[in-house]
ModelCIF file with pLDDT and N, C-alpha, C, O atoms, coordinates in Angstrom:
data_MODEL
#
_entry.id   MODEL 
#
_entity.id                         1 
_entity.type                       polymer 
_entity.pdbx_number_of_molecules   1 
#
_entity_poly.entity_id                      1 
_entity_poly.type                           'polypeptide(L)' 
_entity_poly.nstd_linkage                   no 
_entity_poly.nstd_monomer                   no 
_entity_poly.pdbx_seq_one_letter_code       
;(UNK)(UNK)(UNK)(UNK)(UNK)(UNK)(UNK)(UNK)(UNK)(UNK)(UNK)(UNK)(UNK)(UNK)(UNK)(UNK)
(UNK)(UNK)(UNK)(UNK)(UNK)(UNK)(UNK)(UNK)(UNK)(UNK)(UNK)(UNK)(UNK)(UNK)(UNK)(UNK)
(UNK)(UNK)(UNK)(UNK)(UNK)(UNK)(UNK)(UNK)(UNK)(UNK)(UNK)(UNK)(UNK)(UNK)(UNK)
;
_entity_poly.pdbx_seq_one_letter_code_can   XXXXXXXXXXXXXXXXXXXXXXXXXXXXXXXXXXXXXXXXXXXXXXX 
_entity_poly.pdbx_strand_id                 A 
#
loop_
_entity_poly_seq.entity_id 
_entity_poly_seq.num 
_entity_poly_seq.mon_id 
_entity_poly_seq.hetero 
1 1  UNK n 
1 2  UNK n 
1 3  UNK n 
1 4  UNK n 
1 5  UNK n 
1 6  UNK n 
1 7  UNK n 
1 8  UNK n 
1 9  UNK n 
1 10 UNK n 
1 11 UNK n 
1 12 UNK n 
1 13 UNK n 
1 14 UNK n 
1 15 UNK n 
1 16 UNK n 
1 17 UNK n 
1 18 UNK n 
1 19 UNK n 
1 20 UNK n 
1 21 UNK n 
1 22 UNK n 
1 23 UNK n 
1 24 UNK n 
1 25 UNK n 
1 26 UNK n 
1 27 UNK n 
1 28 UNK n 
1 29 UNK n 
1 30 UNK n 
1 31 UNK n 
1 32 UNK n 
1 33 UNK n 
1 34 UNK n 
1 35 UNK n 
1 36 UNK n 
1 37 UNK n 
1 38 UNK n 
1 39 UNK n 
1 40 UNK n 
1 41 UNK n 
1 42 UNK n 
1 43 UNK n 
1 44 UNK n 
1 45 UNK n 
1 46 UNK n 
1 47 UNK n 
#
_struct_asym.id          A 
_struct_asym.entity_id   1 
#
loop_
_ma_qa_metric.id 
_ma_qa_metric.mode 
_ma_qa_metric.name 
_ma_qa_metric.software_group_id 
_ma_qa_metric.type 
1 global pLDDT . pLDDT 
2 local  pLDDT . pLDDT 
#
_ma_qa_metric_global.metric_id      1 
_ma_qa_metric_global.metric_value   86.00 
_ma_qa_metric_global.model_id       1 
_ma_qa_metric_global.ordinal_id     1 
#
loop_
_ma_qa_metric_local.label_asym_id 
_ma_qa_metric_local.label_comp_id 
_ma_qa_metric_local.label_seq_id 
_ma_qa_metric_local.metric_id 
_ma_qa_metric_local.metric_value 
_ma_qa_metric_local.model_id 
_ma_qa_metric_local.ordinal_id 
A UNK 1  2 86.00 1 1  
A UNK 2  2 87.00 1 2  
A UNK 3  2 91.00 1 3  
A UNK 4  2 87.00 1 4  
A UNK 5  2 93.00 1 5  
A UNK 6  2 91.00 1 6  
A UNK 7  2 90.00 1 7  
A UNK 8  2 90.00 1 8  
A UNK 9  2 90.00 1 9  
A UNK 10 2 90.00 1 10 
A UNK 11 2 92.00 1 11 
A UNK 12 2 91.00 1 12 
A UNK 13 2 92.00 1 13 
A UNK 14 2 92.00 1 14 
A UNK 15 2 93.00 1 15 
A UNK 16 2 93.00 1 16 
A UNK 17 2 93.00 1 17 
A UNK 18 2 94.00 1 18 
A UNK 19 2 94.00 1 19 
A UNK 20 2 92.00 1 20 
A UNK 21 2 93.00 1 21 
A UNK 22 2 96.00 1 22 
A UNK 23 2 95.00 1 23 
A UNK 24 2 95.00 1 24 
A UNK 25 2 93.00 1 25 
A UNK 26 2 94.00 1 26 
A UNK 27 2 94.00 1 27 
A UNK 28 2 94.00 1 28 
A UNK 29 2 94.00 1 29 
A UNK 30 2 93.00 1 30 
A UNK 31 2 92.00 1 31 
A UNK 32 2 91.00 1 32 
A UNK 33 2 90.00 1 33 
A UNK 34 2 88.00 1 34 
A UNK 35 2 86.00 1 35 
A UNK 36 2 83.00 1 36 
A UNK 37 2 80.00 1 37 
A UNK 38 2 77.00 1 38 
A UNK 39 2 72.00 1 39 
A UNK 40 2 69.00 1 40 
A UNK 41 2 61.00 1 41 
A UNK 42 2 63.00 1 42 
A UNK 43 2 62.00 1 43 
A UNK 44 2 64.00 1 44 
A UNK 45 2 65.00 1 45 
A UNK 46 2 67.00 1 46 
A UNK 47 2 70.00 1 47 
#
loop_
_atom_site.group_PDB 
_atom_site.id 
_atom_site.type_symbol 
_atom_site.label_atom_id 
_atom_site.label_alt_id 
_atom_site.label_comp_id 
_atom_site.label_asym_id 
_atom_site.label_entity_id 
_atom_site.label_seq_id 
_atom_site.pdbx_PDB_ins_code 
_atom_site.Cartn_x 
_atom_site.Cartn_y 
_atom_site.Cartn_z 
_atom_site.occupancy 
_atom_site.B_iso_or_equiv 
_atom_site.pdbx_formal_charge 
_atom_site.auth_seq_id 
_atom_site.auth_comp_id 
_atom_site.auth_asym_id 
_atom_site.auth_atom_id 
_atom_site.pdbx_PDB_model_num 
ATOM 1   N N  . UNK A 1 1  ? -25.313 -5.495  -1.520 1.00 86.00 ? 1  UNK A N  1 
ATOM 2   C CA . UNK A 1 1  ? -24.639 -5.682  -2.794 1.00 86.00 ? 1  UNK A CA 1 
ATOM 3   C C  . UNK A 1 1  ? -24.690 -4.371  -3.561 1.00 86.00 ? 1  UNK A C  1 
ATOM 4   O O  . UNK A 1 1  ? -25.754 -3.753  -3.595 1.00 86.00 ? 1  UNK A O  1 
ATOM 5   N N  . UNK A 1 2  ? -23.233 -3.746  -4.394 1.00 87.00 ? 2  UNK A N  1 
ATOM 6   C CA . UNK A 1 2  ? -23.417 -2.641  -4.816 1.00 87.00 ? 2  UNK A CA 1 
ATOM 7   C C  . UNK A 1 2  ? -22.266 -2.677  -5.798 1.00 87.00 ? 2  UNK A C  1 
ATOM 8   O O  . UNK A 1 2  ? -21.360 -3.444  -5.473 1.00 87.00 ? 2  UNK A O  1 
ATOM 9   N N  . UNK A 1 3  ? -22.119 -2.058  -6.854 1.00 91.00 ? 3  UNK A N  1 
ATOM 10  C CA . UNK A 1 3  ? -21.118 -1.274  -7.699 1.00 91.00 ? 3  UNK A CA 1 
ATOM 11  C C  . UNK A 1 3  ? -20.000 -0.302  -7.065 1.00 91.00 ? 3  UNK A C  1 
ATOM 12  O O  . UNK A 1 3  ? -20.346 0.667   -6.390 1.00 91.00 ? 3  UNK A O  1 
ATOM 13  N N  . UNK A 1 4  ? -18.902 -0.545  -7.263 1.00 87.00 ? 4  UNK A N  1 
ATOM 14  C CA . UNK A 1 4  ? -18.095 0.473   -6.786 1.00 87.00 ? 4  UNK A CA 1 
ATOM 15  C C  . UNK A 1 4  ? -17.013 0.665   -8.321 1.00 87.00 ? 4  UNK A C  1 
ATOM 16  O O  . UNK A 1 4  ? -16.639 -0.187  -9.127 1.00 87.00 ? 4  UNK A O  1 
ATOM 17  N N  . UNK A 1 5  ? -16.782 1.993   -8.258 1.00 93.00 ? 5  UNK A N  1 
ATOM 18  C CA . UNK A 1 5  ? -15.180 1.634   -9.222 1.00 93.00 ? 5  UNK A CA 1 
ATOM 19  C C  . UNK A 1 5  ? -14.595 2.178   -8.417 1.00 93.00 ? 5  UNK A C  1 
ATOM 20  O O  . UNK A 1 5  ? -15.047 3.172   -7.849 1.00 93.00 ? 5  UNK A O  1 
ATOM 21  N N  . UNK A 1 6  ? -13.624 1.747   -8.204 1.00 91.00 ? 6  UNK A N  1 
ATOM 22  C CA . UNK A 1 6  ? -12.083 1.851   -7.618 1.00 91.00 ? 6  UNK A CA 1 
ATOM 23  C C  . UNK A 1 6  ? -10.896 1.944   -8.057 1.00 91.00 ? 6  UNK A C  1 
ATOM 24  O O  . UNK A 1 6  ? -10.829 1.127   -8.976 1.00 91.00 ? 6  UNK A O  1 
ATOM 25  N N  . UNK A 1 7  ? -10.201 2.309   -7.975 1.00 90.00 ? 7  UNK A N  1 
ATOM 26  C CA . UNK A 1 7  ? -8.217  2.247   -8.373 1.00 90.00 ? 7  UNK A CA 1 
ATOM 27  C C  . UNK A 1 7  ? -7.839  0.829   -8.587 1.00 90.00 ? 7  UNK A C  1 
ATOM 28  O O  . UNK A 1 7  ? -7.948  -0.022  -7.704 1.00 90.00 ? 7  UNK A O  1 
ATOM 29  N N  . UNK A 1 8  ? -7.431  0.617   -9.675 1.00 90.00 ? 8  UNK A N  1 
ATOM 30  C CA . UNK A 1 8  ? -6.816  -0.612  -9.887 1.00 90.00 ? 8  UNK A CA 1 
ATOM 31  C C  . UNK A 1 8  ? -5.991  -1.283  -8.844 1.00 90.00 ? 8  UNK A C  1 
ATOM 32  O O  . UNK A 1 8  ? -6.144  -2.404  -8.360 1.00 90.00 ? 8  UNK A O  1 
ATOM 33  N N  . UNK A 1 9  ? -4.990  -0.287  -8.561 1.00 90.00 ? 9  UNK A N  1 
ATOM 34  C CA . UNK A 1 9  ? -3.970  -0.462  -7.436 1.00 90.00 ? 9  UNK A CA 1 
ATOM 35  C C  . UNK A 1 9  ? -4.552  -1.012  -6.053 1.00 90.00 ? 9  UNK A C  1 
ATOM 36  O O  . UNK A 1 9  ? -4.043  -1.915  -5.388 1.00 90.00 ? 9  UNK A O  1 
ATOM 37  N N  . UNK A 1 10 ? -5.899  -0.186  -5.694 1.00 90.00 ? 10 UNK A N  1 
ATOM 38  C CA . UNK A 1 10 ? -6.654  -0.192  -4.480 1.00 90.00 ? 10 UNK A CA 1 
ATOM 39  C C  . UNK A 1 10 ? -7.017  -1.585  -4.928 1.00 90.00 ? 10 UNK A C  1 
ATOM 40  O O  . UNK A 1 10 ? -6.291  -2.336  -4.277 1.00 90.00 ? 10 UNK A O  1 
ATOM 41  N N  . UNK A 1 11 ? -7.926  -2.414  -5.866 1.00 92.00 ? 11 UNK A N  1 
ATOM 42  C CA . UNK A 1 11 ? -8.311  -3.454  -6.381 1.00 92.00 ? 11 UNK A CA 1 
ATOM 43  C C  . UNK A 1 11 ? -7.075  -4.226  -5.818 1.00 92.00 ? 11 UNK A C  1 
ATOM 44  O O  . UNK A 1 11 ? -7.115  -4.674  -4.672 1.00 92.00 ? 11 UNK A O  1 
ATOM 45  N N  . UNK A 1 12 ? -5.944  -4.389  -6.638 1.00 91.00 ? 12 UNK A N  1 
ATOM 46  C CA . UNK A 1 12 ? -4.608  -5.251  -6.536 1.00 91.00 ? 12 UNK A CA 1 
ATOM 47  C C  . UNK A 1 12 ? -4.358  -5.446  -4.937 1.00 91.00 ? 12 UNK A C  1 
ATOM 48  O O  . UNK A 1 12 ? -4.034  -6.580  -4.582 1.00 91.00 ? 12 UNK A O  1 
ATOM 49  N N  . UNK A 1 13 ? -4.494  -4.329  -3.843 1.00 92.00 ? 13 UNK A N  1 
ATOM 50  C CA . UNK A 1 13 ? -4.220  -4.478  -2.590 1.00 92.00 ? 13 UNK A CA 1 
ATOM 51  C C  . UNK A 1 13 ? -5.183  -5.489  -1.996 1.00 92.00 ? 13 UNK A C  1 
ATOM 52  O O  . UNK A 1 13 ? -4.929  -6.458  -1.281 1.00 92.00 ? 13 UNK A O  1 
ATOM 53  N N  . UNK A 1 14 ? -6.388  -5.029  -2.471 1.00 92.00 ? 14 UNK A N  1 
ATOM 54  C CA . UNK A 1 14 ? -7.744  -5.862  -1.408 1.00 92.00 ? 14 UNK A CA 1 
ATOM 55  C C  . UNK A 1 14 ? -7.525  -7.540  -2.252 1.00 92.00 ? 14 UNK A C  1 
ATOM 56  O O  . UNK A 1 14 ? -7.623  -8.578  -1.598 1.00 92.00 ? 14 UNK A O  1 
ATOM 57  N N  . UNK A 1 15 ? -7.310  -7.540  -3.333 1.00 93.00 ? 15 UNK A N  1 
ATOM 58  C CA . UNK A 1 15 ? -7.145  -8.937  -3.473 1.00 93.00 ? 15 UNK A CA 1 
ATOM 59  C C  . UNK A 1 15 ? -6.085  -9.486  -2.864 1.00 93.00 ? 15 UNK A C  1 
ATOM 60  O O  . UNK A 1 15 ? -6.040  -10.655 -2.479 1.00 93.00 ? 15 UNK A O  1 
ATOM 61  N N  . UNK A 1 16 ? -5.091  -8.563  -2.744 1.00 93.00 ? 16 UNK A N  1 
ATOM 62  C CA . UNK A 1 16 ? -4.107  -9.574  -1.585 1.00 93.00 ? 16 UNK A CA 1 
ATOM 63  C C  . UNK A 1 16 ? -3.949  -10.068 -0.086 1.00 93.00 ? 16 UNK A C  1 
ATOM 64  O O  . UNK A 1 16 ? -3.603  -11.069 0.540  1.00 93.00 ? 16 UNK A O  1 
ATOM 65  N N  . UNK A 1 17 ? -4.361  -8.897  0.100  1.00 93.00 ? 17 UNK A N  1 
ATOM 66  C CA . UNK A 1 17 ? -5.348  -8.799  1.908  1.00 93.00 ? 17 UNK A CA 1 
ATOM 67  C C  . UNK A 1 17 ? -5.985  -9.949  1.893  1.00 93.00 ? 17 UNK A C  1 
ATOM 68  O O  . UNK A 1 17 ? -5.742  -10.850 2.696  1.00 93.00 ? 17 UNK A O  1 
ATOM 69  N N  . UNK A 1 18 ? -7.285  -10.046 0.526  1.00 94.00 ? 18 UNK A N  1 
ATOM 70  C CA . UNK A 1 18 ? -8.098  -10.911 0.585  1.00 94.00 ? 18 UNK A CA 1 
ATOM 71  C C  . UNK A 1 18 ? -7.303  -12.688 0.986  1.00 94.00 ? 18 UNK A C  1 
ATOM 72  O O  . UNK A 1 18 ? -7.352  -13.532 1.880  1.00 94.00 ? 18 UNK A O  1 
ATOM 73  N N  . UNK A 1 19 ? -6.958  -12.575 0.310  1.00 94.00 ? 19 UNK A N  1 
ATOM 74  C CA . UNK A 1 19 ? -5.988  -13.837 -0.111 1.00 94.00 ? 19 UNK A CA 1 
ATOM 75  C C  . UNK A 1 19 ? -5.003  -13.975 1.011  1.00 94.00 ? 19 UNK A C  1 
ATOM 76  O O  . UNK A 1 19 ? -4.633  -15.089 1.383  1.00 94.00 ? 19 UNK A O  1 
ATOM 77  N N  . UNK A 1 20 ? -4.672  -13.124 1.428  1.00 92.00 ? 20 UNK A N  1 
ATOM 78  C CA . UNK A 1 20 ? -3.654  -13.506 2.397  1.00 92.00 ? 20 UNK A CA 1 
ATOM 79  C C  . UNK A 1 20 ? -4.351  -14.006 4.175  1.00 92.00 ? 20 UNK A C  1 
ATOM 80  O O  . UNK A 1 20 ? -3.954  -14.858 4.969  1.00 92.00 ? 20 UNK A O  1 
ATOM 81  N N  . UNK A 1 21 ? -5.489  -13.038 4.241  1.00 93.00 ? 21 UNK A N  1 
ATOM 82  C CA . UNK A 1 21 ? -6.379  -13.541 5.112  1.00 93.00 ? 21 UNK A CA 1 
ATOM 83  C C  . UNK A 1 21 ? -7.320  -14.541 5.233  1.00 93.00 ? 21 UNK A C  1 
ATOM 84  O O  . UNK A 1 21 ? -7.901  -14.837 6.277  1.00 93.00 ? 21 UNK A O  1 
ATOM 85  N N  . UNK A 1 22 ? -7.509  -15.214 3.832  1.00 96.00 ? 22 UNK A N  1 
ATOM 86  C CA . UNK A 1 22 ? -8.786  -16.145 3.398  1.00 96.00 ? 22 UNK A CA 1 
ATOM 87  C C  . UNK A 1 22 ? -10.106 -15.624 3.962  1.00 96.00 ? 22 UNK A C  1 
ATOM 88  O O  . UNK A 1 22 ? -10.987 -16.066 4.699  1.00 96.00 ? 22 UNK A O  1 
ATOM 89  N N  . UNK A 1 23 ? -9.695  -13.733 2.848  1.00 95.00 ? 23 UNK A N  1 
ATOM 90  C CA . UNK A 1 23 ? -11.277 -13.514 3.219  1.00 95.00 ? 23 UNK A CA 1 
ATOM 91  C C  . UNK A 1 23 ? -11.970 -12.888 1.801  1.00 95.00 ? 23 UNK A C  1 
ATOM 92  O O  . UNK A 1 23 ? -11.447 -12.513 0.751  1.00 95.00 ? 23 UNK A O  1 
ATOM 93  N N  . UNK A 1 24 ? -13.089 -12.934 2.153  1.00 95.00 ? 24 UNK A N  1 
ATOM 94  C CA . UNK A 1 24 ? -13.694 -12.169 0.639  1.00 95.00 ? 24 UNK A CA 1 
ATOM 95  C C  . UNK A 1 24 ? -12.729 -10.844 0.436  1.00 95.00 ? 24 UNK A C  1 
ATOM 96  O O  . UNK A 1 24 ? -11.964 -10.266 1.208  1.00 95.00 ? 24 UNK A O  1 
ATOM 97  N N  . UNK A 1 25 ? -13.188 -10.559 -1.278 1.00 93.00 ? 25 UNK A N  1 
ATOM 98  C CA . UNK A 1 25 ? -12.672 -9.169  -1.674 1.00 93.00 ? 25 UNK A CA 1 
ATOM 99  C C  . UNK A 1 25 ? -13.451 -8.009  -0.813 1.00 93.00 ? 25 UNK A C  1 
ATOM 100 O O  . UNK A 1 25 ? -12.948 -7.013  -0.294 1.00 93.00 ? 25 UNK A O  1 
ATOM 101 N N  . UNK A 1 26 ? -14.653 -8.373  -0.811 1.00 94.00 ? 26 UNK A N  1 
ATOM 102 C CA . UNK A 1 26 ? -16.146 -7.596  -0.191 1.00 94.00 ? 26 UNK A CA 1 
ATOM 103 C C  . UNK A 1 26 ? -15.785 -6.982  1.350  1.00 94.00 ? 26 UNK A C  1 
ATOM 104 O O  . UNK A 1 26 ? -15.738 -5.836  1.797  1.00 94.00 ? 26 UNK A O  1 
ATOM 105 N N  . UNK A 1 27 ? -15.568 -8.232  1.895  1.00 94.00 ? 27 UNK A N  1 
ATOM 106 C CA . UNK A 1 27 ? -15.384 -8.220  3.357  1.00 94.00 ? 27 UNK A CA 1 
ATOM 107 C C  . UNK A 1 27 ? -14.276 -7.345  3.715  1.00 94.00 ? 27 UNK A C  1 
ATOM 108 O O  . UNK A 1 27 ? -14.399 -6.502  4.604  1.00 94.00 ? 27 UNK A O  1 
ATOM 109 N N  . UNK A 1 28 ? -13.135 -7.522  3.017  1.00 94.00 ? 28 UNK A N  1 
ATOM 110 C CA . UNK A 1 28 ? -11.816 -6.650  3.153  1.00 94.00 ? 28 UNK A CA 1 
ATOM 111 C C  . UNK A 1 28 ? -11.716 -5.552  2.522  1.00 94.00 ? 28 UNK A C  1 
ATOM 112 O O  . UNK A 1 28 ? -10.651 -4.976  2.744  1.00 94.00 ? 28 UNK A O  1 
ATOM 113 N N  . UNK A 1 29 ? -12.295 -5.119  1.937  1.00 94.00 ? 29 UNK A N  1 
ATOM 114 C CA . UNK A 1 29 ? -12.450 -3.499  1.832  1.00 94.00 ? 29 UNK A CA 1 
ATOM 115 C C  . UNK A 1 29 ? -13.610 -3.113  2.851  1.00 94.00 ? 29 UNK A C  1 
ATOM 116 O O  . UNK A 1 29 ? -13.681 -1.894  3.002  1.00 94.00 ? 29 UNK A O  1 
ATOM 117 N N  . UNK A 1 30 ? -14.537 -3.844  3.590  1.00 93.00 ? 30 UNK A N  1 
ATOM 118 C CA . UNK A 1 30 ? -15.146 -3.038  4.259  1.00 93.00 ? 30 UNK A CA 1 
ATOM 119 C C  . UNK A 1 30 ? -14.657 -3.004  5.592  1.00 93.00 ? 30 UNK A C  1 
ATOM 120 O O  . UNK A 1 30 ? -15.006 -2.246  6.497  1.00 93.00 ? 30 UNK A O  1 
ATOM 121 N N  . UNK A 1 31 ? -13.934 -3.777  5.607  1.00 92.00 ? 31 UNK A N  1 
ATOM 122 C CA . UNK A 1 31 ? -12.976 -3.877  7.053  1.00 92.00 ? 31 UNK A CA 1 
ATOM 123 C C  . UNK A 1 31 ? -11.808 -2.227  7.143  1.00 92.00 ? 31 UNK A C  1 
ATOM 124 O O  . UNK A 1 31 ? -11.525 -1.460  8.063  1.00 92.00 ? 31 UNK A O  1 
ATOM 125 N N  . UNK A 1 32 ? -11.368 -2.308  5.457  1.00 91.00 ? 32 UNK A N  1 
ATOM 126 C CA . UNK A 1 32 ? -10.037 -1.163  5.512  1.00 91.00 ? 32 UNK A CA 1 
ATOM 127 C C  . UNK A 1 32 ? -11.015 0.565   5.686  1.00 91.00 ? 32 UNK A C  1 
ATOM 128 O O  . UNK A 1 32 ? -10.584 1.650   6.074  1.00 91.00 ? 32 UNK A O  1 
ATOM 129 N N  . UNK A 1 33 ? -12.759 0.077   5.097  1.00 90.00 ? 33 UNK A N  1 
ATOM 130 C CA . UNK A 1 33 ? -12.714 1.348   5.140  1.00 90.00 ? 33 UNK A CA 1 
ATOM 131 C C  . UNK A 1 33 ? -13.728 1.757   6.592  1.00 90.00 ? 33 UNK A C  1 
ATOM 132 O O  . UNK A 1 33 ? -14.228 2.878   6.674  1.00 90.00 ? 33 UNK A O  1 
ATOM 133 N N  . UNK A 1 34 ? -13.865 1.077   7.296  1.00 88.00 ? 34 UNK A N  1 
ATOM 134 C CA . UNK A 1 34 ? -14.411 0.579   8.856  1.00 88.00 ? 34 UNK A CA 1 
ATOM 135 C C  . UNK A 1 34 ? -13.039 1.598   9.536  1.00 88.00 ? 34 UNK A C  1 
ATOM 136 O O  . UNK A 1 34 ? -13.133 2.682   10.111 1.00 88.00 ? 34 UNK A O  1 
ATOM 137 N N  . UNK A 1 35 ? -11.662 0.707   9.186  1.00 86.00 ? 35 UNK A N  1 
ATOM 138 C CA . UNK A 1 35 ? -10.902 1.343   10.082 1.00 86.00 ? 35 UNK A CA 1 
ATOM 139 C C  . UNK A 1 35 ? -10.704 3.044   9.560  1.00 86.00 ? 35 UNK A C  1 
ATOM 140 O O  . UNK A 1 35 ? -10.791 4.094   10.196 1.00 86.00 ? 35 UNK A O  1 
ATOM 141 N N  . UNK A 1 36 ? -10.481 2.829   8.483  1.00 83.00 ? 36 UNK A N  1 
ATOM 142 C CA . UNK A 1 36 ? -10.357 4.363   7.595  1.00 83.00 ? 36 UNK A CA 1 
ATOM 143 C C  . UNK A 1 36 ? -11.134 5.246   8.961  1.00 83.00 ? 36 UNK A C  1 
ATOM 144 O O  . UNK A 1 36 ? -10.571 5.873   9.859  1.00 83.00 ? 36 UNK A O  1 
ATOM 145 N N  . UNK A 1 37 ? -12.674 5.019   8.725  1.00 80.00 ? 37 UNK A N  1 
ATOM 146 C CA . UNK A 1 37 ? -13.633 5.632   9.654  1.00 80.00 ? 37 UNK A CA 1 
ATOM 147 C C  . UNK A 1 37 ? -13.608 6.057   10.993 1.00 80.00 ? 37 UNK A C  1 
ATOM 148 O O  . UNK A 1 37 ? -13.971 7.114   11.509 1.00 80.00 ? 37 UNK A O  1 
ATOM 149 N N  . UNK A 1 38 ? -12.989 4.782   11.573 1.00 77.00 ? 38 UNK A N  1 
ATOM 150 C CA . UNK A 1 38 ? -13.118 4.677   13.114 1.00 77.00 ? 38 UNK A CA 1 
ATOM 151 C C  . UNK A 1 38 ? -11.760 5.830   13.246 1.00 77.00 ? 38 UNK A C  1 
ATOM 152 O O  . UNK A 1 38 ? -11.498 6.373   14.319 1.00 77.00 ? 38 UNK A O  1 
ATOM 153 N N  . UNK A 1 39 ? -11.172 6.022   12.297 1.00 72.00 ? 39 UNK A N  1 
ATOM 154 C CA . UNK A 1 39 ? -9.530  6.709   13.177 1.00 72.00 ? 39 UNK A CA 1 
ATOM 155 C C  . UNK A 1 39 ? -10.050 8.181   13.111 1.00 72.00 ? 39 UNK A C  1 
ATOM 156 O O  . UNK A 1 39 ? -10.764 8.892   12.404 1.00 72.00 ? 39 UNK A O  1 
ATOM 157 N N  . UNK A 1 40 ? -9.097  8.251   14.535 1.00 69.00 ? 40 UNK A N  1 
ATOM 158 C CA . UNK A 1 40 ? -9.582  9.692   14.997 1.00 69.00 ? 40 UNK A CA 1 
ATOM 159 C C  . UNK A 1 40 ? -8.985  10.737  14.134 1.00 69.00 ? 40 UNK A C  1 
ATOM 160 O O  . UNK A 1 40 ? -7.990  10.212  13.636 1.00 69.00 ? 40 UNK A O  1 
ATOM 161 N N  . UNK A 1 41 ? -9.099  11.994  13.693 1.00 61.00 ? 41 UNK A N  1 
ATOM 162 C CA . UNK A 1 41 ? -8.000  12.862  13.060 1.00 61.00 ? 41 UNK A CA 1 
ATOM 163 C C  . UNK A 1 41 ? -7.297  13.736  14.266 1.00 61.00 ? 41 UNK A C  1 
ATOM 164 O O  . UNK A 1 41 ? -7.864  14.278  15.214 1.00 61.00 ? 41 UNK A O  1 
ATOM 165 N N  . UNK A 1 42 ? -6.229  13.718  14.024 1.00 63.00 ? 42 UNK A N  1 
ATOM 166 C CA . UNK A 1 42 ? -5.887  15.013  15.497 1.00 63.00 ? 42 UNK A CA 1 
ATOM 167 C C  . UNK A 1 42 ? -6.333  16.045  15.392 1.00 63.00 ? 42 UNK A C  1 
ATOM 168 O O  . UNK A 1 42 ? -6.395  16.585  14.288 1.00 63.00 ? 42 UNK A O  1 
ATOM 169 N N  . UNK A 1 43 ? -6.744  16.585  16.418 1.00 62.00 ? 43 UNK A N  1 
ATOM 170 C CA . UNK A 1 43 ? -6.730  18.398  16.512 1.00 62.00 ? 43 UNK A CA 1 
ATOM 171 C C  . UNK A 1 43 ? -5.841  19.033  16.829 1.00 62.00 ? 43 UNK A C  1 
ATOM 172 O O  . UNK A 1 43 ? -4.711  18.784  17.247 1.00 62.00 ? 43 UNK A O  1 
ATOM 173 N N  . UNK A 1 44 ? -6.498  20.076  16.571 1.00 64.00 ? 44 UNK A N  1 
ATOM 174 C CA . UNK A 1 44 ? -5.041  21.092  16.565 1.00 64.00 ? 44 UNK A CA 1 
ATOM 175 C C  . UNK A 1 44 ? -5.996  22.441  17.623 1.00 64.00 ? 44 UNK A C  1 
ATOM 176 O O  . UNK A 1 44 ? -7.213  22.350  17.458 1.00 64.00 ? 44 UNK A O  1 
ATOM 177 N N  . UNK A 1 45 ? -5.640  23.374  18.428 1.00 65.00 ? 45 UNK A N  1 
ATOM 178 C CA . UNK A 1 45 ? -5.849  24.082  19.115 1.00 65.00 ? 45 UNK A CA 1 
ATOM 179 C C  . UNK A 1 45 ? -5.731  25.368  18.441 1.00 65.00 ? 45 UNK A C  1 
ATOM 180 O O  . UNK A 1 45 ? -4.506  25.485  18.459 1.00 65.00 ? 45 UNK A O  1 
ATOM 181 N N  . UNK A 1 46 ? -6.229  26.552  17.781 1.00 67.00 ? 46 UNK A N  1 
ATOM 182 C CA . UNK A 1 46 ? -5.798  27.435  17.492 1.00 67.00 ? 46 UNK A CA 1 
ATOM 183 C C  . UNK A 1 46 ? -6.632  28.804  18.456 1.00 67.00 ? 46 UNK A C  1 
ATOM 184 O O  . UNK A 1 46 ? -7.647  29.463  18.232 1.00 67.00 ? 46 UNK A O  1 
ATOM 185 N N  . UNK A 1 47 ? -5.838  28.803  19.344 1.00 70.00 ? 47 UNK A N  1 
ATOM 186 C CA . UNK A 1 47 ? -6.509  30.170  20.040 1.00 70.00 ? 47 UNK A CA 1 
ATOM 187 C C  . UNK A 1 47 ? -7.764  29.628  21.180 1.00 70.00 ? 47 UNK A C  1 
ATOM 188 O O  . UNK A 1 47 ? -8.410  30.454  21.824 1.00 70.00 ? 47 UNK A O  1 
#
């Protein structure tokens, strides 16, 4: 359990996620920022 502030907008999204999945607010931001995490960034080759 923790404090976050966030973007309203970001707020407005996870409650709809939430809602649209029948899942907590909690659970669905830690799911978006799980994937955030897991994604690879590309590389790039220089030399």
């Amino acid at each position: 359990r923790t404090t976050l502030n966030i973007d309203d907008e970001v707020y407005i999204i996870a409650k709809h996620l939430a809602q649209t999945n029948n899942n907590s607010i909690g659970d669905t931001i830690s799911e978006l920022v799980r994937k955030g995490l897991d994604r690879e960034l590309p590389k790039f080759e220089a030399e």
